[in-house]
N, C-alpha and C. Protein backbone atom coordinates (compact mmCIF):
# COMPACT_ATOMS: atom_id res chain seq x y z
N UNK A 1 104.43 76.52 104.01
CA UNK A 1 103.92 77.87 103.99
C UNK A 1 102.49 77.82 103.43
N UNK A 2 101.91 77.99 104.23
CA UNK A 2 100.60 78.21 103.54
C UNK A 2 99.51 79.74 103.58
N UNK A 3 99.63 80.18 102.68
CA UNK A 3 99.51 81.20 102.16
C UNK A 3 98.21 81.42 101.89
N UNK A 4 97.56 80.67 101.34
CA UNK A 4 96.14 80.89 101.13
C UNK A 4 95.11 80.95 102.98
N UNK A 5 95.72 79.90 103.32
CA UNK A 5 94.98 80.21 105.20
C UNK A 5 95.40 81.21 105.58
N UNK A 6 96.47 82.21 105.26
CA UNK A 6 97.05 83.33 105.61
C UNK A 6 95.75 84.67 105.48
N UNK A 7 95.56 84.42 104.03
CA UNK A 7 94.54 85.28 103.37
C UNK A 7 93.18 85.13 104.49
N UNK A 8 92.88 83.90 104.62
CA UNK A 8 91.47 83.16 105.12
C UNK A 8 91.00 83.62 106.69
N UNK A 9 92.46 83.97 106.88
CA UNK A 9 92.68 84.55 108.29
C UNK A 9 92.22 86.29 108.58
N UNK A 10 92.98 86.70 107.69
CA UNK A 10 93.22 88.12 107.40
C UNK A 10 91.20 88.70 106.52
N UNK A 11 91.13 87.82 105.66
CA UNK A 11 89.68 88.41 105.19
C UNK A 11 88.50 88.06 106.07
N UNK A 12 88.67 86.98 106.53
CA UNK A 12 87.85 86.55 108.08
C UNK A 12 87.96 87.90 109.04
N UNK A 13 88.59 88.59 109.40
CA UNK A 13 89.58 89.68 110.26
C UNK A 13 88.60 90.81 109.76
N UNK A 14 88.60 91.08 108.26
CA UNK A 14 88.09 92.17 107.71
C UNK A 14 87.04 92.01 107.02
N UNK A 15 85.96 91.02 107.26
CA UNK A 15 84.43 90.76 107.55
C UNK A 15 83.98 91.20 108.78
N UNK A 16 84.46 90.72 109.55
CA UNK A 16 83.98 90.92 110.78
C UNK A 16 84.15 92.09 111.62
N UNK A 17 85.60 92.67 111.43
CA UNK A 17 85.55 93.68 112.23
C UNK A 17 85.71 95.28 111.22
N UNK A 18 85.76 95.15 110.20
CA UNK A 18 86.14 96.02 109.18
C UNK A 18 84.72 96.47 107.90
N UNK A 19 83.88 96.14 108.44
CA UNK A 19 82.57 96.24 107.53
C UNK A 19 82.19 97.49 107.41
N UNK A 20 82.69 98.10 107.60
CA UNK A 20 82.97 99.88 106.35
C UNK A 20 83.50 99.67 105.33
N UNK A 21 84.42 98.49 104.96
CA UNK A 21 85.51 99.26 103.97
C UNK A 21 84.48 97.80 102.75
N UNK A 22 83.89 98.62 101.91
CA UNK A 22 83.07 98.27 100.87
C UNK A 22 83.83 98.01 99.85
N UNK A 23 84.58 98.71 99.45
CA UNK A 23 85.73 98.96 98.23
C UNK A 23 86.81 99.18 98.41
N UNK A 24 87.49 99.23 97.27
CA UNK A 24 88.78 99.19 97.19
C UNK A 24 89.16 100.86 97.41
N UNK A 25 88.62 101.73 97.11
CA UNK A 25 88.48 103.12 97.15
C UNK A 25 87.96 103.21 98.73
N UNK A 26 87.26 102.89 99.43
CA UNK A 26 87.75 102.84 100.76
C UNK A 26 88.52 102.83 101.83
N UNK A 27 88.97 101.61 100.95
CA UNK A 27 90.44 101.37 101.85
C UNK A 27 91.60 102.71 101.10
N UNK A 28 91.78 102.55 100.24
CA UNK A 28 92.53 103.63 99.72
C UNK A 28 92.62 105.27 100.78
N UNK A 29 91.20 105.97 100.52
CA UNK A 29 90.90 106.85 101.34
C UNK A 29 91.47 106.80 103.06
N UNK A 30 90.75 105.69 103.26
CA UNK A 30 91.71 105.75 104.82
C UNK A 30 92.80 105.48 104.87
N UNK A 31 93.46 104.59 103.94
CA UNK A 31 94.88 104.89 104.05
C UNK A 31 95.87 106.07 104.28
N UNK A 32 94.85 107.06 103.01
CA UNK A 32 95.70 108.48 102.73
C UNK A 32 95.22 109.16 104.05
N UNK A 33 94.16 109.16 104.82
CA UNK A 33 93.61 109.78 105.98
C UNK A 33 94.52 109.59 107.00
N UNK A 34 95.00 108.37 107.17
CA UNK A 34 95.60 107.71 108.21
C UNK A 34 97.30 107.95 108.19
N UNK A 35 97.77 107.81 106.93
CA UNK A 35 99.02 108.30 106.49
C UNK A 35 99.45 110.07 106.73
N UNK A 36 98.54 110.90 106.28
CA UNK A 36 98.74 111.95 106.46
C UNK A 36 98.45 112.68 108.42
N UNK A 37 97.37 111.86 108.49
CA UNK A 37 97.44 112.50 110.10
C UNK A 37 98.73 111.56 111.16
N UNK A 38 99.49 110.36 110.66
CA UNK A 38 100.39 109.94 110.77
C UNK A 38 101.98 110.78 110.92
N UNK A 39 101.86 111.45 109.78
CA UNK A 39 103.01 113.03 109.45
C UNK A 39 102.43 113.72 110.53
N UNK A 40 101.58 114.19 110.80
CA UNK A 40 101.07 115.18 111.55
C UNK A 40 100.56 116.30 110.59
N UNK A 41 100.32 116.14 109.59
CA UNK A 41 99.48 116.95 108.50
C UNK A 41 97.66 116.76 107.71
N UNK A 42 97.07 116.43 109.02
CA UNK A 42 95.76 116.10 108.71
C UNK A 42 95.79 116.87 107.05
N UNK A 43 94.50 115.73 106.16
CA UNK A 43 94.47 116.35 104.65
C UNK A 43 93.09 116.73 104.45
N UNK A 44 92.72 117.65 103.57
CA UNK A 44 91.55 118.76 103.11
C UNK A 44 90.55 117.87 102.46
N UNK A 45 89.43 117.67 102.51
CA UNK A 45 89.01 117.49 101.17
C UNK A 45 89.81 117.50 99.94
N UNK A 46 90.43 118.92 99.41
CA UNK A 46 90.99 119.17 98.17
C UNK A 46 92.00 118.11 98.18
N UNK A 47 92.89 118.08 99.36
CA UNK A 47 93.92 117.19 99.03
C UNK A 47 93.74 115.46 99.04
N UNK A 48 93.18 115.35 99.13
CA UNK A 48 92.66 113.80 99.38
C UNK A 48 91.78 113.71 97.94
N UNK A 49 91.22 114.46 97.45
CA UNK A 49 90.61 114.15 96.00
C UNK A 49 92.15 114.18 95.02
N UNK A 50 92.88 114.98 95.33
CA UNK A 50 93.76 114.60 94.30
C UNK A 50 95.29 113.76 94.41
N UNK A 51 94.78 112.89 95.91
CA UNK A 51 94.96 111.66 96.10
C UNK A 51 94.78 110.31 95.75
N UNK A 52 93.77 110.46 95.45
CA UNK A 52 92.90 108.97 94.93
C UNK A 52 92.49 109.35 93.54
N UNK A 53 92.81 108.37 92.85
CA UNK A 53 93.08 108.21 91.16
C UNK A 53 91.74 107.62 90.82
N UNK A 54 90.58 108.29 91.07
CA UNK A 54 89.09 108.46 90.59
C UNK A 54 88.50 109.29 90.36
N UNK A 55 87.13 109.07 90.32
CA UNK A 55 86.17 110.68 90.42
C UNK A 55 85.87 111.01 91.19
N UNK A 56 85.97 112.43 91.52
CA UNK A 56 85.97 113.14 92.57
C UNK A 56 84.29 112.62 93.54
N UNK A 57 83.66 112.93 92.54
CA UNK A 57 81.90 112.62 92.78
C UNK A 57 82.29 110.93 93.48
N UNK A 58 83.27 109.97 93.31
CA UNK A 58 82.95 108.73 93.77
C UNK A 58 83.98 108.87 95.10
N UNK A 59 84.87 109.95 95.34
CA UNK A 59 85.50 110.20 96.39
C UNK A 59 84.44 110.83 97.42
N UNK A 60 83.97 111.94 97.39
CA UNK A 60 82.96 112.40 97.59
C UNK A 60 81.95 111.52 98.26
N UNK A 61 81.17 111.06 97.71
CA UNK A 61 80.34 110.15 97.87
C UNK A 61 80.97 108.60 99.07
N UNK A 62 82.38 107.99 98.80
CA UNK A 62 82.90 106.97 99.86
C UNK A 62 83.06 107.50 100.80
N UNK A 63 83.95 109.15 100.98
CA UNK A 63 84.15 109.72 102.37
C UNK A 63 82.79 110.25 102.95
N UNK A 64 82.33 110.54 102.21
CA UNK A 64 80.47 110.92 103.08
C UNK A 64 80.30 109.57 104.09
N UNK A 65 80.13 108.47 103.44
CA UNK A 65 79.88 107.37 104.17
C UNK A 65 80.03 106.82 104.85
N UNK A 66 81.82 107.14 105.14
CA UNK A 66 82.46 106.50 105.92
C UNK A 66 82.59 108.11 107.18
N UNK A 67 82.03 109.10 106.71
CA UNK A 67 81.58 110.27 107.69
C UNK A 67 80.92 109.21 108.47
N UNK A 68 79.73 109.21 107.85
CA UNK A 68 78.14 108.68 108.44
C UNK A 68 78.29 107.49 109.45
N UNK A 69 79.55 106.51 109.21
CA UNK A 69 79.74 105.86 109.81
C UNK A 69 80.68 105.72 111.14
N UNK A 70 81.40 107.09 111.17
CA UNK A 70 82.06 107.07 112.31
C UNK A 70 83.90 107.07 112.08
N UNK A 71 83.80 106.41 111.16
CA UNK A 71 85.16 106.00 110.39
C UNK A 71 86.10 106.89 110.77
N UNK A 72 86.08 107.99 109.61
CA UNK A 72 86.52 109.33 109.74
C UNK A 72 85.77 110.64 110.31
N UNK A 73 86.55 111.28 110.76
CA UNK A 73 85.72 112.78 111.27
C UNK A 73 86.64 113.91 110.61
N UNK A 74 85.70 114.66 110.36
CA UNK A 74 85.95 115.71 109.68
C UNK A 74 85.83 116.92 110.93
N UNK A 75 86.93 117.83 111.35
CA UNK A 75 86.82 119.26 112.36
C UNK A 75 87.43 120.32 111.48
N UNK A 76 86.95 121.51 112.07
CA UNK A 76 87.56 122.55 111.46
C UNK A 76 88.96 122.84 111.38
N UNK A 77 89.68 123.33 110.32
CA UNK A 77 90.97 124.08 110.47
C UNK A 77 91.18 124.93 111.62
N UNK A 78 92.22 124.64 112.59
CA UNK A 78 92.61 126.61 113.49
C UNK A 78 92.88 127.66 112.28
N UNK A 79 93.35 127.32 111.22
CA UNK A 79 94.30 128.05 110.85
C UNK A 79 93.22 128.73 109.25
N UNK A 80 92.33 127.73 109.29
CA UNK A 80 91.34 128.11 107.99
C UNK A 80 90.11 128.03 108.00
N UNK A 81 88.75 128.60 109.28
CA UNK A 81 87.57 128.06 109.17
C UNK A 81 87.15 127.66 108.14
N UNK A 82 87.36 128.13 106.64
CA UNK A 82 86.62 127.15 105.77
C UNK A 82 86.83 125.75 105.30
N UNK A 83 88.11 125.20 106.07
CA UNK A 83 89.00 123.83 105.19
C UNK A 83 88.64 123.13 107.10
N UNK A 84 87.79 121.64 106.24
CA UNK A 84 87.71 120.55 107.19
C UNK A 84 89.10 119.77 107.09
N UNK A 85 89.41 119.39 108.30
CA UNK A 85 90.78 118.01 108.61
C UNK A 85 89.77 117.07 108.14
N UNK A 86 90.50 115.85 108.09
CA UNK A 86 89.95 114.60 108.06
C UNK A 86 91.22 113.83 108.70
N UNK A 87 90.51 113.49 110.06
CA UNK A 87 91.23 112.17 110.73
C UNK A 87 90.41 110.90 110.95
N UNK A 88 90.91 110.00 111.18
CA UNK A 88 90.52 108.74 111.35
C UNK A 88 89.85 108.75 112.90
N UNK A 89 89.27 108.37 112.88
CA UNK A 89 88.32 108.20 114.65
C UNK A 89 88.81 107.21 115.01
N UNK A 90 89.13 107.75 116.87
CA UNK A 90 90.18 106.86 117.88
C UNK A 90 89.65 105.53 117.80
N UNK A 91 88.51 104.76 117.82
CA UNK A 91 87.48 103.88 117.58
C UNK A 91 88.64 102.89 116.41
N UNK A 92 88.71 103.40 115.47
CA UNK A 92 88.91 102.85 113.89
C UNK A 92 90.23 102.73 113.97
N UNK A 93 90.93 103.55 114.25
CA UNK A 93 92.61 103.77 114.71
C UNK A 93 92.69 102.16 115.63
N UNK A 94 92.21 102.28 116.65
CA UNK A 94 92.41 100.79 117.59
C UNK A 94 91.92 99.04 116.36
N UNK A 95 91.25 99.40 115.84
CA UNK A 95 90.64 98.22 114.91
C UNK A 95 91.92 98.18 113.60
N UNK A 96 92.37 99.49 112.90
CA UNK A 96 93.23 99.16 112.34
C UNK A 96 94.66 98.72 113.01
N UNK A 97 95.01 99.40 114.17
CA UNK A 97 96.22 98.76 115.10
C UNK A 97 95.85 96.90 115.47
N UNK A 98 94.56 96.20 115.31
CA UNK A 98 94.56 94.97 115.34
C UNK A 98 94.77 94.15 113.81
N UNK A 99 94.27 94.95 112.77
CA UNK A 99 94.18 94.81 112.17
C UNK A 99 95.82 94.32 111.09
N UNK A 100 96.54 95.45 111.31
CA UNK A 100 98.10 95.23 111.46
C UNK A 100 98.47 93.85 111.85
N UNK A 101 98.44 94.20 113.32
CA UNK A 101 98.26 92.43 114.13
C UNK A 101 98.04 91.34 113.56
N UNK A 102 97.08 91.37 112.51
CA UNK A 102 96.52 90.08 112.31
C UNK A 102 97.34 89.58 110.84
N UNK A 103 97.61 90.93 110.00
CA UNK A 103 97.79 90.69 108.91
C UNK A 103 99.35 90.30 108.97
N UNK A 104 100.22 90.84 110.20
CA UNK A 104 101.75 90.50 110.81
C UNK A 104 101.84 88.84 110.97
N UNK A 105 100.63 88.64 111.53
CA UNK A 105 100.89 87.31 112.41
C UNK A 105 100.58 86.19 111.49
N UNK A 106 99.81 86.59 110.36
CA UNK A 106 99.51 85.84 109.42
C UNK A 106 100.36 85.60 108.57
N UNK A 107 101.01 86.36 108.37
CA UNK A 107 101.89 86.49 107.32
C UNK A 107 103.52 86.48 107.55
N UNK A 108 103.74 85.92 108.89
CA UNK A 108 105.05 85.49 109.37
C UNK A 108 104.84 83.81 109.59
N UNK A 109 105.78 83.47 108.93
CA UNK A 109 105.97 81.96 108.44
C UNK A 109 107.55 81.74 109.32
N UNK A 110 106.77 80.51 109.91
CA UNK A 110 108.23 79.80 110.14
C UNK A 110 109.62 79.69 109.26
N UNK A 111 111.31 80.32 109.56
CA UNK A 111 111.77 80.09 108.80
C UNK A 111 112.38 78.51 108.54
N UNK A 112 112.45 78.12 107.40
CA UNK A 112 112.75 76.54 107.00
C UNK A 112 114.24 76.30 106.46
């Protein structure tokens, strides 16, 4: 079992095709983005800050970026013009569905 080429595989994976996710609070954020439009309950701003166990100003500031980058998109509520969704962009959705892939295939070991 080798475990460490497992990793070598998987962070190789997320250099190359994953160069948004800067931090650990990155990944976090799209998780909860991705999880909740998963339910079928896209989440608010409000609710996604009191998701992630930081400062709001450093939540704030990662989801701006990963706006800027395409990552996530933010559309209006039907139900609330003032409250933005936040979903993951179809783009990012396909990269994390490889992404899965890689971290599956890596991490299934022959049984002995």
């Amino acid at each position: 079992m080798k475990i460490f080429s497992a990793w070598r595989k998987v962070r190789d994976f997320e250099r190359s095709r994953l160069p948004f996710l800067h931090s650990v609070i990155d990944f976090d954020i799209l998780i909860e983005i991705g999880y909740a439009e998963e339910e079928g309950k896209p989440l608010t701003l409000k609710q996604l800050l009191l998701l992630i166990p930081t400062s709001r100003t450093t939540v704030r500031r990662r989801l701006s970026k990963l706006v800027e980058e395409g990552v996530v998109v933010q559309r209006k509520s039907a139900s609330d013009q003032r409250a933005n969704l936040l979903t993951i962009s179809a783009s990012s959705l396909k990269v994390f569905g490889k992404y899965a892939g890689t971290i599956t295939a890596a991490f299934t070991f022959p049984q002995a």
